[in-house]
Protein backbone atom coordinates (compact mmCIF):
# COMPACT_ATOMS: atom_id res chain seq x y z
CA UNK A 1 128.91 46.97 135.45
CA UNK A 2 127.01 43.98 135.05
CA UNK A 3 123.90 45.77 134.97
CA UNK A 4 124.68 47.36 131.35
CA UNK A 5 124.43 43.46 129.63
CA UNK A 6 122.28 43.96 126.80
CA UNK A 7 121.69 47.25 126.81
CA UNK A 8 122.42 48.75 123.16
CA UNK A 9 124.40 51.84 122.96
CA UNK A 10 122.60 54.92 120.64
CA UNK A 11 126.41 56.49 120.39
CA UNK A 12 129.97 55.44 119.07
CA UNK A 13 132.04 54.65 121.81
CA UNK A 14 135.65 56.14 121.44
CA UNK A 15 138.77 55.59 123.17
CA UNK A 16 141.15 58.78 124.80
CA UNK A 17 142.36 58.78 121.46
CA UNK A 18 139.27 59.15 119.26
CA UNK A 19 139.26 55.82 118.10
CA UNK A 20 135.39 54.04 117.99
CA UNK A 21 136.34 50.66 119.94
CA UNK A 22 132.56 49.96 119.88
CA UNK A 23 130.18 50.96 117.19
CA UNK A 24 125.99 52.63 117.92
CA UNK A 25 123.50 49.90 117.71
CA UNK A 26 125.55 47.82 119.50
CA UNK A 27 124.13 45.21 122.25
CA UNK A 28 126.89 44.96 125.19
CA UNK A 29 128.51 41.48 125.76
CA UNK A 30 130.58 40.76 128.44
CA UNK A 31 133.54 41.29 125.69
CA UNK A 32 132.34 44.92 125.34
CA UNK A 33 132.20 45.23 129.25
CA UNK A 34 135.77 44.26 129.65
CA UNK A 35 136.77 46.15 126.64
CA UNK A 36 135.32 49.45 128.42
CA UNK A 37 137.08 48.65 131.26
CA UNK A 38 140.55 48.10 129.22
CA UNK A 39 139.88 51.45 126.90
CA UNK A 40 138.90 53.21 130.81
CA UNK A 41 135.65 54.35 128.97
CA UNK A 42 133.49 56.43 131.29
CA UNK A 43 130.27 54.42 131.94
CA UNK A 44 128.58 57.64 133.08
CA UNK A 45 129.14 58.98 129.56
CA UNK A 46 127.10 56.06 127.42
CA UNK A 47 124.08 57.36 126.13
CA UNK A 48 121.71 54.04 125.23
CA UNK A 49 118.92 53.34 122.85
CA UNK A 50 115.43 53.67 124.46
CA UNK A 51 116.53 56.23 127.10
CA UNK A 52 114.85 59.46 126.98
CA UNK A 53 116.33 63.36 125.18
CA UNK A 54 116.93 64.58 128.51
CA UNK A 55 119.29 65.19 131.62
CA UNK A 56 119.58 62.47 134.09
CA UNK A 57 118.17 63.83 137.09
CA UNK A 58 120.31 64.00 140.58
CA UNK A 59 118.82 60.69 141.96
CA UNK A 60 119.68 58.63 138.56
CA UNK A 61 123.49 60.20 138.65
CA UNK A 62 123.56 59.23 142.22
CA UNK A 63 122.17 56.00 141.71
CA UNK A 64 124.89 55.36 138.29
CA UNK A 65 127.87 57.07 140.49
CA UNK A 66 127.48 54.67 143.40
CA UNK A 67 127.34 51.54 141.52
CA UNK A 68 130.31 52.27 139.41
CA UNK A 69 132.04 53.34 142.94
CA UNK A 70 130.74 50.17 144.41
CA UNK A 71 132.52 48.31 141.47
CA UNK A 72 135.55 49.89 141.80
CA UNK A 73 135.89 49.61 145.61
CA UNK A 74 135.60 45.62 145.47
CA UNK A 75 137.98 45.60 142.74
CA UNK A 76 140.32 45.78 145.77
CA UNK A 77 139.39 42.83 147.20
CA UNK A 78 140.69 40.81 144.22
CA UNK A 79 144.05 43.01 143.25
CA UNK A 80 144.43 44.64 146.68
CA UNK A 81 144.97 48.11 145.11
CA UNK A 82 142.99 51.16 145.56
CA UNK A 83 141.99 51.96 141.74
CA UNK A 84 142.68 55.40 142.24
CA UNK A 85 143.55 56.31 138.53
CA UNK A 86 139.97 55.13 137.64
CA UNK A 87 138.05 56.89 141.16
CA UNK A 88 139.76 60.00 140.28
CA UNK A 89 138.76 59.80 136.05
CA UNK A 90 135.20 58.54 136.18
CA UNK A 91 133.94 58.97 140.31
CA UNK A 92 135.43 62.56 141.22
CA UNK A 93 134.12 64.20 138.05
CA UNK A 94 130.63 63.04 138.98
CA UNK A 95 130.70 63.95 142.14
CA UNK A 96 131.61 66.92 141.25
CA UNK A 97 128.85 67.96 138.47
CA UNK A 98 126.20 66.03 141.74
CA UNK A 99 127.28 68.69 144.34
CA UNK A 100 126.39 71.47 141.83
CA UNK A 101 122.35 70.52 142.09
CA UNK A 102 120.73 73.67 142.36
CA UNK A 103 117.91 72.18 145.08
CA UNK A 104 120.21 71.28 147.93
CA UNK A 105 116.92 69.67 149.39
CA UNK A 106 116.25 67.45 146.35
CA UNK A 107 120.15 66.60 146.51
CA UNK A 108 120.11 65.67 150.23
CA UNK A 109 117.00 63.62 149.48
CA UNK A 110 119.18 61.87 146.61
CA UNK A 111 122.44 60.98 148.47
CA UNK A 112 120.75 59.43 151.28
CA UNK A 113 121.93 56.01 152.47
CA UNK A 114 118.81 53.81 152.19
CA UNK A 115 120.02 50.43 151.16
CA UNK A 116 123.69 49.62 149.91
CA UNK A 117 124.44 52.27 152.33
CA UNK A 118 128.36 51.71 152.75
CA UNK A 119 129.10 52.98 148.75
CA UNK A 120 125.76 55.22 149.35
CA UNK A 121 127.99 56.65 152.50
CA UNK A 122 131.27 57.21 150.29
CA UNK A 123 129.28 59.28 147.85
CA UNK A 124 127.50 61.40 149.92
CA UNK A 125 130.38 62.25 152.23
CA UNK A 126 132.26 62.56 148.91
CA UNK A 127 129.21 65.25 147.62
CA UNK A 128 128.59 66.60 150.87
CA UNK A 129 131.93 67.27 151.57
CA UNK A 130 132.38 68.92 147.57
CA UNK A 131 129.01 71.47 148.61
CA UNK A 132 130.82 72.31 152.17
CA UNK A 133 134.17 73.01 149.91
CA UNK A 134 131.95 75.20 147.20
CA UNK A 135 130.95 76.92 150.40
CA UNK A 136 134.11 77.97 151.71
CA UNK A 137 135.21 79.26 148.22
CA UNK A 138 138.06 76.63 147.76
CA UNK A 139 139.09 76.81 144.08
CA UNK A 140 138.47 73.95 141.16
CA UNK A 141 141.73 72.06 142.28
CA UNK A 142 141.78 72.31 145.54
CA UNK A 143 137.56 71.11 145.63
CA UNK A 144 138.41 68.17 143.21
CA UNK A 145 141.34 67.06 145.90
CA UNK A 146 138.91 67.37 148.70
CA UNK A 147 135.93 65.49 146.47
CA UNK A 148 138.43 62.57 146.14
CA UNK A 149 139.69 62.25 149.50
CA UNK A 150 136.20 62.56 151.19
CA UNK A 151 134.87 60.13 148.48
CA UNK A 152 138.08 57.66 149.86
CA UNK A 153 137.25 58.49 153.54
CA UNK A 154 136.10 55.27 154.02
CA UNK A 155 138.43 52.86 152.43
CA UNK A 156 139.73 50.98 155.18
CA UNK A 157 136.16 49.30 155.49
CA UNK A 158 137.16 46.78 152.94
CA UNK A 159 139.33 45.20 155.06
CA UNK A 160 136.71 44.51 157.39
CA UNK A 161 133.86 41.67 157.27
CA UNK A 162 130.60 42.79 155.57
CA UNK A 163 128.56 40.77 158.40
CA UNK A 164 130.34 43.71 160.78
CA UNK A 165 129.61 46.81 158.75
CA UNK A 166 125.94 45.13 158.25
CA UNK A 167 125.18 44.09 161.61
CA UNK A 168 121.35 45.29 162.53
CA UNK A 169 122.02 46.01 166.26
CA UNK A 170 124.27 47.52 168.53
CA UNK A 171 128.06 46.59 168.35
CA UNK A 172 129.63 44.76 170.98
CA UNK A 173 132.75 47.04 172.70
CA UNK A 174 134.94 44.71 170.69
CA UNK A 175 133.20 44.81 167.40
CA UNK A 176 133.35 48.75 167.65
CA UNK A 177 137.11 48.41 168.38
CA UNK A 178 137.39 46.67 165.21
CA UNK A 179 135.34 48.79 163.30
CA UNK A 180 137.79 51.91 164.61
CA UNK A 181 140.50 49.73 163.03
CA UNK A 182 139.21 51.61 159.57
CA UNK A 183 140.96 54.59 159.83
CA UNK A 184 144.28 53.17 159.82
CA UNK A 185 143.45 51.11 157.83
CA UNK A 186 142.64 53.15 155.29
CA UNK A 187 145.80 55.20 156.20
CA UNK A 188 148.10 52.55 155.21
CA UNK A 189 146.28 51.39 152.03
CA UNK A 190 146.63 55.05 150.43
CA UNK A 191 150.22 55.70 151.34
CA UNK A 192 150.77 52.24 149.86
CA UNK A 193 148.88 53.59 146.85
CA UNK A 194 150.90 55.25 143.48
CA UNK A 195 149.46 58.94 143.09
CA UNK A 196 147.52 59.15 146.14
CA UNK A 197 148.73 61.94 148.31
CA UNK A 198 149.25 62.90 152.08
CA UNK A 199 145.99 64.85 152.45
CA UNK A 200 143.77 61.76 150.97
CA UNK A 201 145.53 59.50 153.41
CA UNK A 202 145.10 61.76 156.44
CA UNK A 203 141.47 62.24 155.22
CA UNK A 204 141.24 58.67 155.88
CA UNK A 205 143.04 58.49 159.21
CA UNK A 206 141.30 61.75 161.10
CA UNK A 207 138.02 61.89 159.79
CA UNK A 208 137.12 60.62 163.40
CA UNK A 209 139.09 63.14 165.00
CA UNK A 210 137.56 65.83 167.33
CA UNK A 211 138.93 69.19 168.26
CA UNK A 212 138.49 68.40 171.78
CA UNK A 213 140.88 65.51 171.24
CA UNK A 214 138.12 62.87 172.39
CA UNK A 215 138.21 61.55 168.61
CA UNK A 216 139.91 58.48 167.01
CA UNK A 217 142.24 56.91 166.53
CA UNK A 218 145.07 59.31 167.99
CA UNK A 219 142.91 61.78 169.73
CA UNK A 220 144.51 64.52 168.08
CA UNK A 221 143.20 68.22 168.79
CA UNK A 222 142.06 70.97 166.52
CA UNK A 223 145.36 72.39 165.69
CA UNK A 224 146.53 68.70 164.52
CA UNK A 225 143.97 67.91 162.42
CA UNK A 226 143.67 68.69 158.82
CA UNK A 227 141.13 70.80 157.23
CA UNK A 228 140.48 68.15 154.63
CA UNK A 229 139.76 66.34 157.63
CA UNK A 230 137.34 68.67 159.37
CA UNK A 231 135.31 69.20 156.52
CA UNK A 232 134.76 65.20 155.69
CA UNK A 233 134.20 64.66 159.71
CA UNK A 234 131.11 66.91 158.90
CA UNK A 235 130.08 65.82 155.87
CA UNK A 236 130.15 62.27 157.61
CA UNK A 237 128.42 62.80 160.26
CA UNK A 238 125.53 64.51 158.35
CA UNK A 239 124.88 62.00 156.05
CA UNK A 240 125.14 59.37 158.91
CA UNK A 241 122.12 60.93 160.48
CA UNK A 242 120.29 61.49 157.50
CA UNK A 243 120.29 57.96 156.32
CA UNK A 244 118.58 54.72 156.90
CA UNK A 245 121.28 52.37 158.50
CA UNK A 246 120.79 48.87 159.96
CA UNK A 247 120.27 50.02 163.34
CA UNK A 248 118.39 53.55 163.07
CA UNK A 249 115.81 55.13 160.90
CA UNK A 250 116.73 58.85 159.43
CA UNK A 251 117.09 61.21 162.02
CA UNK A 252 113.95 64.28 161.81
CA UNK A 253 115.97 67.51 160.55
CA UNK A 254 115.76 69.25 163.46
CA UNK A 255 117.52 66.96 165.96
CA UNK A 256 120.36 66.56 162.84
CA UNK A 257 120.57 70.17 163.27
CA UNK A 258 120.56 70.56 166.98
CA UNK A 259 122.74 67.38 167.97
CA UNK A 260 125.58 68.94 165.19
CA UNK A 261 125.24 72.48 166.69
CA UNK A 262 125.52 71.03 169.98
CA UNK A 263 128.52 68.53 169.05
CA UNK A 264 127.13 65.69 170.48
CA UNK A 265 128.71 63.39 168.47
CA UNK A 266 132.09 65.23 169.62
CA UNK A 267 133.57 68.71 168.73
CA UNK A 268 133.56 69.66 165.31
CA UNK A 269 135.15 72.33 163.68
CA UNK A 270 132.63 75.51 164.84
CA UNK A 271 133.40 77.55 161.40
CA UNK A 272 132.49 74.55 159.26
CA UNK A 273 129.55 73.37 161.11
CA UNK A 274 127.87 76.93 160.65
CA UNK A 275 129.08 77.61 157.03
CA UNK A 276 127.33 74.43 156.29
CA UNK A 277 124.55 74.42 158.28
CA UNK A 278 123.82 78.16 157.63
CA UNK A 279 123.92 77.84 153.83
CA UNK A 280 121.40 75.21 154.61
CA UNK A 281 118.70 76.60 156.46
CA UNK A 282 119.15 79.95 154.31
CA UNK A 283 118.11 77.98 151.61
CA UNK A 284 114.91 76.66 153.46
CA UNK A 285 112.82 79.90 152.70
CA UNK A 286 109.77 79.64 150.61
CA UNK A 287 109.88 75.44 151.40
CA UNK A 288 107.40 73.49 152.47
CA UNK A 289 108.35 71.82 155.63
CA UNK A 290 106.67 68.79 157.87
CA UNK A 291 107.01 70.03 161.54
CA UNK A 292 106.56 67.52 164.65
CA UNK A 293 103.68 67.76 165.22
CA UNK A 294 102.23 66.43 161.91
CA UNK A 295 100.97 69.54 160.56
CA UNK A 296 102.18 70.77 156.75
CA UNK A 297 103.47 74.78 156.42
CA UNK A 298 105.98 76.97 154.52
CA UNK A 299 108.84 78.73 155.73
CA UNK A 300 108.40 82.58 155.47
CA UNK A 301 111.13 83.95 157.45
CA UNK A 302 114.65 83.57 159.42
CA UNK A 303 114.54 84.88 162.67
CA UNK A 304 118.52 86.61 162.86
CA UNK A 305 118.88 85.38 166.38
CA UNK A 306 118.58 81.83 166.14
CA UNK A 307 118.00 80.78 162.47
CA UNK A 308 116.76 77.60 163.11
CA UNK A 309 113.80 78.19 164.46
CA UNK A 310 111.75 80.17 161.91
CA UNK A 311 108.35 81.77 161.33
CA UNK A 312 106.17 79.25 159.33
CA UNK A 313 102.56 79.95 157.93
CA UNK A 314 100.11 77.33 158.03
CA UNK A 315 97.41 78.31 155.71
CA UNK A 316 96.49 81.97 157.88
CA UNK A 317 98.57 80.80 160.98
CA UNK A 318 102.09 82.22 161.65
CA UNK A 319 104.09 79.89 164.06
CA UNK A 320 107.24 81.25 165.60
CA UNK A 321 109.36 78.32 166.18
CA UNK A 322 111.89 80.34 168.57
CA UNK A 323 108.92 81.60 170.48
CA UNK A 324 107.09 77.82 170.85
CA UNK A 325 109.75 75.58 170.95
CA UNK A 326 107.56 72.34 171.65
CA UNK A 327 107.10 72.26 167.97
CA UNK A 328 110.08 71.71 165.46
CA UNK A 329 110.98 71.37 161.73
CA UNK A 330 110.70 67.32 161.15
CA UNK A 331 111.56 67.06 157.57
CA UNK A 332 111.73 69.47 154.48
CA UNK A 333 109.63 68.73 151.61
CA UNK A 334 111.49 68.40 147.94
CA UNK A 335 110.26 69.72 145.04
């Protein structure tokens, strides 16, 4: 929160109850900081002086919703308790209004991890996981549970080093033990938490889980997994590949694609991978796409059969991706 010193505020901000604890014009002190904090003020909701008449677009939400997440995650480190009243009031709801971007492209191009990826990660498994749910047609309460959960996924990473989670190559067999450590982690701190339920905790423990049972940490099967669960393990593992992390560049999207189709990174749940997935490349019609081999088109059709690998034109040249299949979709341009 740090970040808002000196900024002046155009509104009035009021309490829950209506009351202006701060008036307009003023410049924030660290006294107004910690009396936002206090009065649970939603940072999300100051407007301030000098900032343009118009809608934040999805990469400045992203950017606000991940530093306030960031600042509420480390909070633990000092009172070693999940601020869960304060994720669910200010994080959840803009998660929420994120997932409801219109251009799923510009969205994916918004969420992805780049440099303070692990709060980057807990957002856009936490919006990710929200779209998947909007998918499926879960209702308002049942989404917002999910959002929160998914956004929590990853909680049992503060109890291990930064230096671990950071490292730029490959993790020793012990290090990744340790890193595995996360789920139960995370397990334990929200069924130690007041008003977190058994669905966020299990979100936490299983969202390594495959259906296969080759998952972690209990190698439970599909039938003992929970939906909650199957949806974040997909919404995890998407964003994973999308994003810049110490050790690997973004994956290209067609090898995303193919490796989660394929389940190489262990068996996911086969309705939610092609809900999600479908819902994507559906949406890819009339884009511009980058394919492999350098050259710049637009995607004019689905083929029914396979509808990854479409028909794209390239200026008066029609390609058939299912038909020439030493060329593939690399990236997806955003408006």
């Amino acid at each position: 929160m740090d970040r808002y010193l000196g900024k002046i505020i155009k509104n009035d901000l009021n309490n829950a109850y209506g009351v202006t604890v701060i008036p307009a014009g003023s410049v924030l002190n660290e006294e107004h900081l910690e009396l936002i904090r206090k009065q649970r003020i939603n940072v999300l909701d100051i407007v301030f002086a000098g900032s343009e008449e118009r809608e934040p677009g999805c990469g400045e939400k992203v950017d606000r919703t991940v530093g306030l997440a960031k600042e509420l995650f480390e909070s633990y480190r000092l009172t070693h308790k999940v601020p869960l009243a304060d994720i669910r009031k200010e994080v959840v709801p803009a998660v929420l209004d994120i997932a409801l971007t219109p251009d799923i492209f510009s969205l994916f191009q918004a969420i992805r991890g780049t440099d303070d990826y692990t709060y980057e990660h807990n957002i856009g498994v936490g919006v990710l996981s929200t779209l998947i749910g909007r998918w499926l047609n879960m209702d308002e309460g049942e989404l917002a549970a999910l959002s929160l959960a998914a956004t929590l996924h990853d909680i049992g990473k503060l109890k291990l080093p930064a230096e671990l989670l950071m490292k730029p190559g490959k993790l020793t067999a012990g290090e990744y033990e340790m890193v595995k450590k996360h789920t139960v982690y995370g397990y334990e701190m929200l069924k130690e938490t007041v008003g977190a339920n058994s669905r966020m905790a299990l979100a936490a423990l299983q969202h390594h889980e495959r259906n296969d049972g080759n998952g972690y940490p209990l190698r439970l099967t599909e039938e003992q997994i929970d939906p909650f669960s199957k949806i974040v393990a997909v919404a995890d593992i998407f964003h994973a590949m999308s994003s810049r992390r110490p050790y690997h560049e973004a994956m290209p999207f067609h090898i995303i694609v193919d490796q989660m189709r394929r389940g190489s990174f262990g068996v996911l749940d086969p309705h939610i991978v092609s809900v999600f997935l479908d819902n994507i490349v559906k949406r890819s019609i009339g884009r511009g796409v980058v394919l492999t081999d350098g050259r710049v088109g637009e995607i004019v059709y689905l083929n029914p059969h396979n509808i990854e690998t479409p028909l794209v034109r390239i200026k008066d040249e029609y390609i058939d991706l299912s038909k020439n299949r030493q060329i593939a979709i690399h990236s997806i341009a955003v408006e």
